[in-house]
C-alpha atoms as a PDB file:
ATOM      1  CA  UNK A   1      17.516 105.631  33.538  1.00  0.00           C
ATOM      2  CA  UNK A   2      19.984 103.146  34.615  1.00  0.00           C
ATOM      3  CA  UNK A   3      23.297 102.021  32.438  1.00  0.00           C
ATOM      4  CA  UNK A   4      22.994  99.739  29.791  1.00  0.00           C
ATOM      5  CA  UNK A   5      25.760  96.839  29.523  1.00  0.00           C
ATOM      6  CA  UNK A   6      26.432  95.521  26.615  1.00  0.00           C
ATOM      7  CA  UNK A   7      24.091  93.000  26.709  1.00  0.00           C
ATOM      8  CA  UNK A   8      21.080  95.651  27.256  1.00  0.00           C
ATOM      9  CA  UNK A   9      22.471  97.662  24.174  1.00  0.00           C
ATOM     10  CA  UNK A  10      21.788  94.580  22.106  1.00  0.00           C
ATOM     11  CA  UNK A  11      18.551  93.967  23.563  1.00  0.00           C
ATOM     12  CA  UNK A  12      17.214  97.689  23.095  1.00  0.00           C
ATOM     13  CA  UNK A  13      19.040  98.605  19.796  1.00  0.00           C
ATOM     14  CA  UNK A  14      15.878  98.143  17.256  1.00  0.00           C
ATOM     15  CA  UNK A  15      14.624  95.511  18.801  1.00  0.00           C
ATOM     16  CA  UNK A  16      17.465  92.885  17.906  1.00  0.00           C
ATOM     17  CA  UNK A  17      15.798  89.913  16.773  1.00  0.00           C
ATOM     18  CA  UNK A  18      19.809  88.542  16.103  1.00  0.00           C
ATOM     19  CA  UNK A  19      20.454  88.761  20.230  1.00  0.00           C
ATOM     20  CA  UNK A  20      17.867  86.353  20.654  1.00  0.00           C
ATOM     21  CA  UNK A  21      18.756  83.328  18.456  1.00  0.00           C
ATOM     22  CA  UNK A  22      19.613  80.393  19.956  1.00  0.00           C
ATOM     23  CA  UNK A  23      23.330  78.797  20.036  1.00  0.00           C
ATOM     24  CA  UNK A  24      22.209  75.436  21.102  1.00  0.00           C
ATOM     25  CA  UNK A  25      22.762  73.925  17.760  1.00  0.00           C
ATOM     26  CA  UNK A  26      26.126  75.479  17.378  1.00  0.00           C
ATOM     27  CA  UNK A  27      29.562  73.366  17.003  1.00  0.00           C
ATOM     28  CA  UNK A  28      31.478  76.595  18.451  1.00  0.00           C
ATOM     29  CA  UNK A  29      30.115  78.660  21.049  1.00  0.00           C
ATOM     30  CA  UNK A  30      29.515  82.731  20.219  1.00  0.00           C
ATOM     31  CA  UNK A  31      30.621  84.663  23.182  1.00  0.00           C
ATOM     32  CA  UNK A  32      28.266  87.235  21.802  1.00  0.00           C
ATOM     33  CA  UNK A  33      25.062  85.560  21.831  1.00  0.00           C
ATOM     34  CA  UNK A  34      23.181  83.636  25.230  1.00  0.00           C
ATOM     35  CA  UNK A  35      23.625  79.863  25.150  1.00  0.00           C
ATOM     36  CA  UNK A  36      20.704  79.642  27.266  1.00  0.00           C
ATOM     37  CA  UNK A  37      18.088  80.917  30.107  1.00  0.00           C
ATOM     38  CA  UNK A  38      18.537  79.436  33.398  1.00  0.00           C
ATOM     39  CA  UNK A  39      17.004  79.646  36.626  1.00  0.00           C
ATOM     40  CA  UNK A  40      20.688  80.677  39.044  1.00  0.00           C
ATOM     41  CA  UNK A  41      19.619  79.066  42.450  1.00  0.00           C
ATOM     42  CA  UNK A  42      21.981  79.874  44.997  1.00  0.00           C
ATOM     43  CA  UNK A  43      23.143  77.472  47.966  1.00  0.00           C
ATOM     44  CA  UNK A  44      23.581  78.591  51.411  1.00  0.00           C
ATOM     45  CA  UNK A  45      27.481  79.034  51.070  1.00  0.00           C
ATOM     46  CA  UNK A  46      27.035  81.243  48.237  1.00  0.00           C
ATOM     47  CA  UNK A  47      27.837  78.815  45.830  1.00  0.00           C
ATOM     48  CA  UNK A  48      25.360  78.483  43.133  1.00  0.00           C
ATOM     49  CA  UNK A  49      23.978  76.028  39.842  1.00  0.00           C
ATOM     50  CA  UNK A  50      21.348  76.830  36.985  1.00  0.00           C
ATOM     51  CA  UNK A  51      18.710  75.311  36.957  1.00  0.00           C
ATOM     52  CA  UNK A  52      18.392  74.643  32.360  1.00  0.00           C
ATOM     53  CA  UNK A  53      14.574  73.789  32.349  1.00  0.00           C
ATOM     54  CA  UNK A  54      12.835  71.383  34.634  1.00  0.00           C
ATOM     55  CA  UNK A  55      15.180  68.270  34.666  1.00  0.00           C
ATOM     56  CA  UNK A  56      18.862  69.473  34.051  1.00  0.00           C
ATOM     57  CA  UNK A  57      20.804  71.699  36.229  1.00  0.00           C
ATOM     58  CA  UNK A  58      24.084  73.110  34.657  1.00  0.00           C
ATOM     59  CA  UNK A  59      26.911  73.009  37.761  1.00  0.00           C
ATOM     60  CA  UNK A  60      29.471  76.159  37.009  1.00  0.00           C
ATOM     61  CA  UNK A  61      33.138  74.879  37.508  1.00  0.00           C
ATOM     62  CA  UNK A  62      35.224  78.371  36.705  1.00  0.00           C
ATOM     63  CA  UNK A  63      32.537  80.329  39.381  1.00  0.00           C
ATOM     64  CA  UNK A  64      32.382  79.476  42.896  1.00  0.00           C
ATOM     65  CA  UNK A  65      29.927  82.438  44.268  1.00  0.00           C
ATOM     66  CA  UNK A  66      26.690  83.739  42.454  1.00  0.00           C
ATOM     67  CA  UNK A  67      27.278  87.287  41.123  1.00  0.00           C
ATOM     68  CA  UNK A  68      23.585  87.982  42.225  1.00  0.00           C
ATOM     69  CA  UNK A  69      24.351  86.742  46.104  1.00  0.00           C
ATOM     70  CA  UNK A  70      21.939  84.894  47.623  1.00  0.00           C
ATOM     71  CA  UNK A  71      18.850  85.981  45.305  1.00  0.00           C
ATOM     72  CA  UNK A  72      17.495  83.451  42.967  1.00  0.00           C
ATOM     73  CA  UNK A  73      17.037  85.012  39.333  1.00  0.00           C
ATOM     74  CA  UNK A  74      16.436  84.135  36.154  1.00  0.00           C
ATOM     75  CA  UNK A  75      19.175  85.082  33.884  1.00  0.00           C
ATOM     76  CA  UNK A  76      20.733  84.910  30.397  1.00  0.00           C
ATOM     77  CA  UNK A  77      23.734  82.840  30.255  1.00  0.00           C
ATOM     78  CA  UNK A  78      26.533  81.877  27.835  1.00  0.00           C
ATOM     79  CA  UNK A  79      28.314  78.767  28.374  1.00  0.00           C
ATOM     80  CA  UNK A  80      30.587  75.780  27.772  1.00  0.00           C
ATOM     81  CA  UNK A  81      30.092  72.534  28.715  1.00  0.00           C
ATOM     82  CA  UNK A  82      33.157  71.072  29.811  1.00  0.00           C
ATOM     83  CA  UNK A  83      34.519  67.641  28.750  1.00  0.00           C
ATOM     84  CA  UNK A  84      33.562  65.898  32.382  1.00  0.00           C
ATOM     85  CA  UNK A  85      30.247  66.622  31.215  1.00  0.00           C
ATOM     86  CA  UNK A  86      28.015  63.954  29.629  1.00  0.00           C
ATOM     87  CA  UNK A  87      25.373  65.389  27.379  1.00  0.00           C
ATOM     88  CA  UNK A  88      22.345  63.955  28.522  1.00  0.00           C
ATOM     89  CA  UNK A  89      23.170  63.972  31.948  1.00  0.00           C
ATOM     90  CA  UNK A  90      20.857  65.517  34.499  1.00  0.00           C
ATOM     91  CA  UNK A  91      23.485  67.555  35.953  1.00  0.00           C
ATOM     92  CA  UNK A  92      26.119  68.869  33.631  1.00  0.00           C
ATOM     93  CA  UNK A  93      29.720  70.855  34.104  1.00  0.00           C
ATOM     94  CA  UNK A  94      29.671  73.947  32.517  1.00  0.00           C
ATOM     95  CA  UNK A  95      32.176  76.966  32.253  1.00  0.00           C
ATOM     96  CA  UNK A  96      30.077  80.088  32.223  1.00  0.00           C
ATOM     97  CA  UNK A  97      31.561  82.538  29.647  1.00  0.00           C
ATOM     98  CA  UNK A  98      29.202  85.061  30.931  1.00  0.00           C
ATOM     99  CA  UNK A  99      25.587  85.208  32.952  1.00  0.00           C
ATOM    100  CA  UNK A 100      23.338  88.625  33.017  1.00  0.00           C
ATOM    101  CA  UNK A 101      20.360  88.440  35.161  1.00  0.00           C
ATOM    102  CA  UNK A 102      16.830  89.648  33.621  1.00  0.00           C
ATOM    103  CA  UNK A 103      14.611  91.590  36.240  1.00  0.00           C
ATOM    104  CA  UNK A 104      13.001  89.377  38.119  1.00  0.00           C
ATOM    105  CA  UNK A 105       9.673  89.675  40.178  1.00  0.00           C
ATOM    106  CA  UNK A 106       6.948  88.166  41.843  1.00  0.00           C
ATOM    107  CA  UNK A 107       3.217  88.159  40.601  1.00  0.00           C
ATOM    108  CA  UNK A 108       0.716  91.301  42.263  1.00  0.00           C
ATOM    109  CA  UNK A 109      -2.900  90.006  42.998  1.00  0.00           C
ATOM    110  CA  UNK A 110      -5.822  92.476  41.388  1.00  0.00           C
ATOM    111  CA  UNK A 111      -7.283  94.974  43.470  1.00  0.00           C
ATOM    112  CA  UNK A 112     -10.718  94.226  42.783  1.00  0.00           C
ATOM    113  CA  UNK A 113     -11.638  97.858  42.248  1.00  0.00           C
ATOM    114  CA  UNK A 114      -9.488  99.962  39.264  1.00  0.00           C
ATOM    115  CA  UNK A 115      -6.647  97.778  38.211  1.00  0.00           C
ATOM    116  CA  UNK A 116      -6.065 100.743  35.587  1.00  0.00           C
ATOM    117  CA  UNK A 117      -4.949 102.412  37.924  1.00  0.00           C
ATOM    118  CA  UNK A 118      -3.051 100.429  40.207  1.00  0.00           C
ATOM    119  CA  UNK A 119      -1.169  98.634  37.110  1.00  0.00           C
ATOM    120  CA  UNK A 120      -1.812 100.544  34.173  1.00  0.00           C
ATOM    121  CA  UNK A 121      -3.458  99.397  31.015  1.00  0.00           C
ATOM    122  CA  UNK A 122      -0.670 100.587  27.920  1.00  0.00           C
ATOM    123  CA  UNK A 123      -0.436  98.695  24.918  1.00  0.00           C
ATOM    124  CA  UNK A 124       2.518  95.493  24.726  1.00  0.00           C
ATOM    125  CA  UNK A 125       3.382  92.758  22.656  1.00  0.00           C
ATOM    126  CA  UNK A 126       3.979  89.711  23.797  1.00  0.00           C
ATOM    127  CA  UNK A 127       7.506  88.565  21.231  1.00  0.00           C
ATOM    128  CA  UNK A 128       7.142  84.495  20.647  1.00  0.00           C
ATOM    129  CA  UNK A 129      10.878  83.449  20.698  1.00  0.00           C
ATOM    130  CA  UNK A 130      12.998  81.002  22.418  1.00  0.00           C
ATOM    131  CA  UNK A 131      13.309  83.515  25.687  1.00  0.00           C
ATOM    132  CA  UNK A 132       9.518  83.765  26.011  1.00  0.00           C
ATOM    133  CA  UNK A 133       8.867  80.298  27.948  1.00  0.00           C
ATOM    134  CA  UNK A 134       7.467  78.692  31.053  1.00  0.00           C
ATOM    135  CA  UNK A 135       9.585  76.307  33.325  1.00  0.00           C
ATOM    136  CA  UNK A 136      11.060  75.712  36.400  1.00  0.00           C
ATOM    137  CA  UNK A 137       7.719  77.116  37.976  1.00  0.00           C
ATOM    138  CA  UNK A 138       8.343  80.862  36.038  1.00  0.00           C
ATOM    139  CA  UNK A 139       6.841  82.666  33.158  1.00  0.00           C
ATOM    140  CA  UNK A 140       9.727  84.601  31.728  1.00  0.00           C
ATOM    141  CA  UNK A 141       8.802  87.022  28.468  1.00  0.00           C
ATOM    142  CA  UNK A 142       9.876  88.924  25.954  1.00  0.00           C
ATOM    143  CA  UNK A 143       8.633  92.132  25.560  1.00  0.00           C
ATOM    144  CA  UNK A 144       8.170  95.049  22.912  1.00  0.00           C
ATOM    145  CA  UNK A 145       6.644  98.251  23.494  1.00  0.00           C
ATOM    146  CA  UNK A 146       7.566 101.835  23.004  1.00  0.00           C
ATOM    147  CA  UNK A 147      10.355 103.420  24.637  1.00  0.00           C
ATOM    148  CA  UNK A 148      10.636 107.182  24.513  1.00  0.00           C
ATOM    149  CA  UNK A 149      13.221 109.604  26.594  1.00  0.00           C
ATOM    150  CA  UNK A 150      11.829 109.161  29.693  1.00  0.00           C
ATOM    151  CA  UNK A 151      14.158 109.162  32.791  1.00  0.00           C
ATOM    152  CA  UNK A 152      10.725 107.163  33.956  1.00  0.00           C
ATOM    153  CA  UNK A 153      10.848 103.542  34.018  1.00  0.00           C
ATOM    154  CA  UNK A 154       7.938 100.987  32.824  1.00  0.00           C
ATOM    155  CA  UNK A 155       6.139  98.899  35.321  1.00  0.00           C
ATOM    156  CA  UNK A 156       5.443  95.747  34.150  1.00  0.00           C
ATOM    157  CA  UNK A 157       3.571  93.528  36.695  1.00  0.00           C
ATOM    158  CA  UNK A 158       1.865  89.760  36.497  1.00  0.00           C
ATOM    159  CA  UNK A 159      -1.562  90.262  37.872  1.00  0.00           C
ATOM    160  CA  UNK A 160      -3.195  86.987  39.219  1.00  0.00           C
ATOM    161  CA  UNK A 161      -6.663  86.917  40.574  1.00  0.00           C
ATOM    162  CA  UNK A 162      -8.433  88.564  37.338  1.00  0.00           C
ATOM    163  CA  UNK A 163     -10.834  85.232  37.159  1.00  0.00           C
ATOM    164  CA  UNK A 164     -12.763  83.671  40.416  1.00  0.00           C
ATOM    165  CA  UNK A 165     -13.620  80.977  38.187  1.00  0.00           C
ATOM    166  CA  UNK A 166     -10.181  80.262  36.940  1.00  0.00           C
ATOM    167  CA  UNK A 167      -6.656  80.757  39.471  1.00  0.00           C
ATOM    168  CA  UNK A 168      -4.633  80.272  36.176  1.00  0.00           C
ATOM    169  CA  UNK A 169      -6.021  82.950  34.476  1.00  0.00           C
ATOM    170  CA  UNK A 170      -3.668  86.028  34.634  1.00  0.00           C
ATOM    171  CA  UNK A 171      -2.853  89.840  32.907  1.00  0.00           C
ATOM    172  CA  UNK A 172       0.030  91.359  32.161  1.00  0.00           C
ATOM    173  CA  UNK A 173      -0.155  95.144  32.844  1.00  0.00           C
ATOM    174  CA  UNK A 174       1.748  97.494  31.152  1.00  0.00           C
ATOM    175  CA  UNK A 175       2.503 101.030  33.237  1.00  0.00           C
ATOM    176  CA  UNK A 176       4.862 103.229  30.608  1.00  0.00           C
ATOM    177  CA  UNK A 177       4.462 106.395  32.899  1.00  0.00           C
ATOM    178  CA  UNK A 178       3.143 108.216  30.236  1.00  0.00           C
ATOM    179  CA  UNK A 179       6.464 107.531  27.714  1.00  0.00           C
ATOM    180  CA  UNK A 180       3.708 106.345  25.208  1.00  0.00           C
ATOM    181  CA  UNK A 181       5.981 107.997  22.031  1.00  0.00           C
ATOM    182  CA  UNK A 182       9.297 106.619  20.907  1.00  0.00           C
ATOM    183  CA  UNK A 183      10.665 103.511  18.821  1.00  0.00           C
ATOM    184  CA  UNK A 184       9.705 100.069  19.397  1.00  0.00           C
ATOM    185  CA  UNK A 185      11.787  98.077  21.472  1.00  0.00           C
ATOM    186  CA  UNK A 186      12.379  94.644  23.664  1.00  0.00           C
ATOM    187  CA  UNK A 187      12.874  93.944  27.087  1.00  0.00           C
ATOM    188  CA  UNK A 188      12.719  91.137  29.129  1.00  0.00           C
ATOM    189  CA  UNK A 189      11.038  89.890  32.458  1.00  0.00           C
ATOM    190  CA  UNK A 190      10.401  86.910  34.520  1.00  0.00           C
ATOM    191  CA  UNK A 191       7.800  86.082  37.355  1.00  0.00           C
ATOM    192  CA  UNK A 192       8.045  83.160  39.942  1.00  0.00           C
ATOM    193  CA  UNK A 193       4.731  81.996  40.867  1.00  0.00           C
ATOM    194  CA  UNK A 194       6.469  79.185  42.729  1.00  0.00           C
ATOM    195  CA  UNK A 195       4.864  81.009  45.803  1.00  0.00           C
ATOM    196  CA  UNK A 196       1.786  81.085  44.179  1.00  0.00           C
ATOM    197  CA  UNK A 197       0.877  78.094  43.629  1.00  0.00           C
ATOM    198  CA  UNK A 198       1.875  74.631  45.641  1.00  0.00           C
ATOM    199  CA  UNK A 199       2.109  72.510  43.082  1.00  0.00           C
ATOM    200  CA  UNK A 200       4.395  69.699  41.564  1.00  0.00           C
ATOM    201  CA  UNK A 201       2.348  68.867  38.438  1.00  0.00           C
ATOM    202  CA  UNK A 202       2.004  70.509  35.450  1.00  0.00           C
ATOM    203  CA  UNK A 203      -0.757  73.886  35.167  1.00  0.00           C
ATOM    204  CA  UNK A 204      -1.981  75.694  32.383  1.00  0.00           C
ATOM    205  CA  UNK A 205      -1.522  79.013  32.706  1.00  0.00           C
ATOM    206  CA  UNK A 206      -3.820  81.690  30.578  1.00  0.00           C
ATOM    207  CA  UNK A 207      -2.409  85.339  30.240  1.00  0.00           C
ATOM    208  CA  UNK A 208      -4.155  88.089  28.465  1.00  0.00           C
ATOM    209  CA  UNK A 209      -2.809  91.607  27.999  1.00  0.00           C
ATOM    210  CA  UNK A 210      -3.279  94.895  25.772  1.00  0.00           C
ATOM    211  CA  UNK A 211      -1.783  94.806  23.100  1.00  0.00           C
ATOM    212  CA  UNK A 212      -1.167  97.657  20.046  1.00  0.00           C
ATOM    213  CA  UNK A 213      -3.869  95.873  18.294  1.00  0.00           C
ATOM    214  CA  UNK A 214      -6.421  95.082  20.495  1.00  0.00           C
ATOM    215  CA  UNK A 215      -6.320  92.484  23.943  1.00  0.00           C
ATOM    216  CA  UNK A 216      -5.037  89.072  23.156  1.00  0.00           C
ATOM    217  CA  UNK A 217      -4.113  85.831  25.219  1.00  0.00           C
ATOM    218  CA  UNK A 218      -2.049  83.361  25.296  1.00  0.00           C
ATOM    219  CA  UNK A 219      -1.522  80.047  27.087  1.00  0.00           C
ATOM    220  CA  UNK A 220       1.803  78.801  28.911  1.00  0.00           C
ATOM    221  CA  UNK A 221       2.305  74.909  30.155  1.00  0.00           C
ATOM    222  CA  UNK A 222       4.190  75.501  33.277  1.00  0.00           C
ATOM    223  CA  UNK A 223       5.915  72.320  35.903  1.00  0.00           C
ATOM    224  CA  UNK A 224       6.191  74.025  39.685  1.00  0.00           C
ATOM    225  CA  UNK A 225       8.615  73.558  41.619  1.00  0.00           C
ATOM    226  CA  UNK A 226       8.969  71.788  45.528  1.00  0.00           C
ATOM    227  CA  UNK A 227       7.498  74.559  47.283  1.00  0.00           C
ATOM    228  CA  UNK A 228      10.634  73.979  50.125  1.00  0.00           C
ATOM    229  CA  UNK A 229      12.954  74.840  47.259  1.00  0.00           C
ATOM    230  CA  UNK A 230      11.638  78.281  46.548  1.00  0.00           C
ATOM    231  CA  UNK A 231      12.630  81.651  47.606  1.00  0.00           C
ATOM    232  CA  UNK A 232      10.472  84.172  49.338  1.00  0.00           C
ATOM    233  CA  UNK A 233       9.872  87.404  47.372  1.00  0.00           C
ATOM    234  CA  UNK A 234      11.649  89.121  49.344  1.00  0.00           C
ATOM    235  CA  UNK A 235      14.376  87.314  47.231  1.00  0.00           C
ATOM    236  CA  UNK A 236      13.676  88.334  44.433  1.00  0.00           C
ATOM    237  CA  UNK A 237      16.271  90.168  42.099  1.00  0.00           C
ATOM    238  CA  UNK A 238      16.023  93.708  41.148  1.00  0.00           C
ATOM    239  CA  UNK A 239      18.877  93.987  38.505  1.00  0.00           C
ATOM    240  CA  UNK A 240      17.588  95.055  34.764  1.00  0.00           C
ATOM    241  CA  UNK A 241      18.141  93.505  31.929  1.00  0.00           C
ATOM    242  CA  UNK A 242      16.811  95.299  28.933  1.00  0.00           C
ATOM    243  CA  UNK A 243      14.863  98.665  28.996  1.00  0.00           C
ATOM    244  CA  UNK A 244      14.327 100.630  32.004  1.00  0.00           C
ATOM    245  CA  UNK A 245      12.042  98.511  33.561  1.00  0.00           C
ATOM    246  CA  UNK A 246      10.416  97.609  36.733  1.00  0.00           C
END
């Protein structure tokens, strides 16, 4: 199992529900707690920005190189904004206090003969919080399942092409490796279907998944980006934030 930072001892320690509130209304920023979840997109020159939700991007002015390279990730970030800042500007000054990037991935298309097997079918809930949204052309979630002592990590994978009828229409799959014992706990994930799907308009995406009481669904509206501002997959971040996940 990899090492936790602090930030993935607060996640995983009984599930925190406190980790996850939002500062945003907050006259003094907590060091402690995220400010926000951002899209980092990083610029050619290593120099990056975040993108806040699909209008504002937050411009770093104490950073001048991502810590995640040239991989765009989405990530939980604590932050100031700085006084050359104007609040309802479309891009703001910020001094990050501190940014942790949550595993990021792209979306696996069905097999078409034993999902089961290829993903895995073990129970997950789906947590409805302020880190469980759609923007910026990803679905990033919170997750709670059951985390054991496995050395094993959990594969957690965005399936797409579960519905001919319906390209929206998506499950999450759950793989726990067998560590189906433990204590309840949260992670976190994200999925760019930026690649997926070429759009600039607004989709409604429909996920189902299994759940520890049965499957359930849920529906996500979710802006794309410009397809020429996306990364390949082969982008994609691999850093962990939260359980032992992949």
């Amino acid at each position: 199992m990899k090492k936790f930072n602090f930030l993935v001892a607060a996640i995983t320690l009984f599930g925190s529900a406190a980790f996850f509130q939002s500062c945003d209304d907050d006259d003094d920023v907590d060091l402690r707690l995220p400010t926000a979840i951002v899209t980092v997109c990083p610029g050619e020159d290593g120099s990056f920005v975040m993108n806040l939700d699909n209008e504002t991007v937050l411009q770093p002015t104490n950073m001048k190189k991502s810590p995640f390279g040239k991989k765009e990730v989405r990530a939980l970030v604590n932050y100031t904004e700085t006084a050359a800042s104007e609040s309802k500007s479309v891009l703001r000054n910020v001094q990050v206090n501190w940014i942790d990037s949550i595993r990021t991935k792209a979306p696996v298309h069905a097999t078409g003969i034993d999902d089961d097997e290829a993903f895995g079918n073990d129970p997950v809930e789906i947590v409805a919080d302020w880190v469980t949204v759609a923007e910026d052309g990803y679905i990033t979630l919170r997750v709670r399942t059951l985390w054991g002592n496995s050395r094993e990590p959990h594969v957690i994978n965005l399936v797409t092409g579960v519905n001919p009828e319906d390209p929206y229409e998506m499950e999450l799959r759950h793989d726990a490796k067998g560590d189906v014992a433990g204590y309840m706990g949260d992670a976190l994930i994200a999925f760019n279907l930026n690649d997926m799907l070429d759009l600039k308009d607004t989709v409604k995406i429909k996920l189902r998944w299994e759940s520890f009481s049965g499957e359930k669904t849920a529906e996500f509206d979710l802006k794309m980006r410009d397809k020429a501002e996306t990364p390949s997959a082969a982008m994609l971040d691999n850093s962990l934030c939260g359980r032992s996940l992949e």
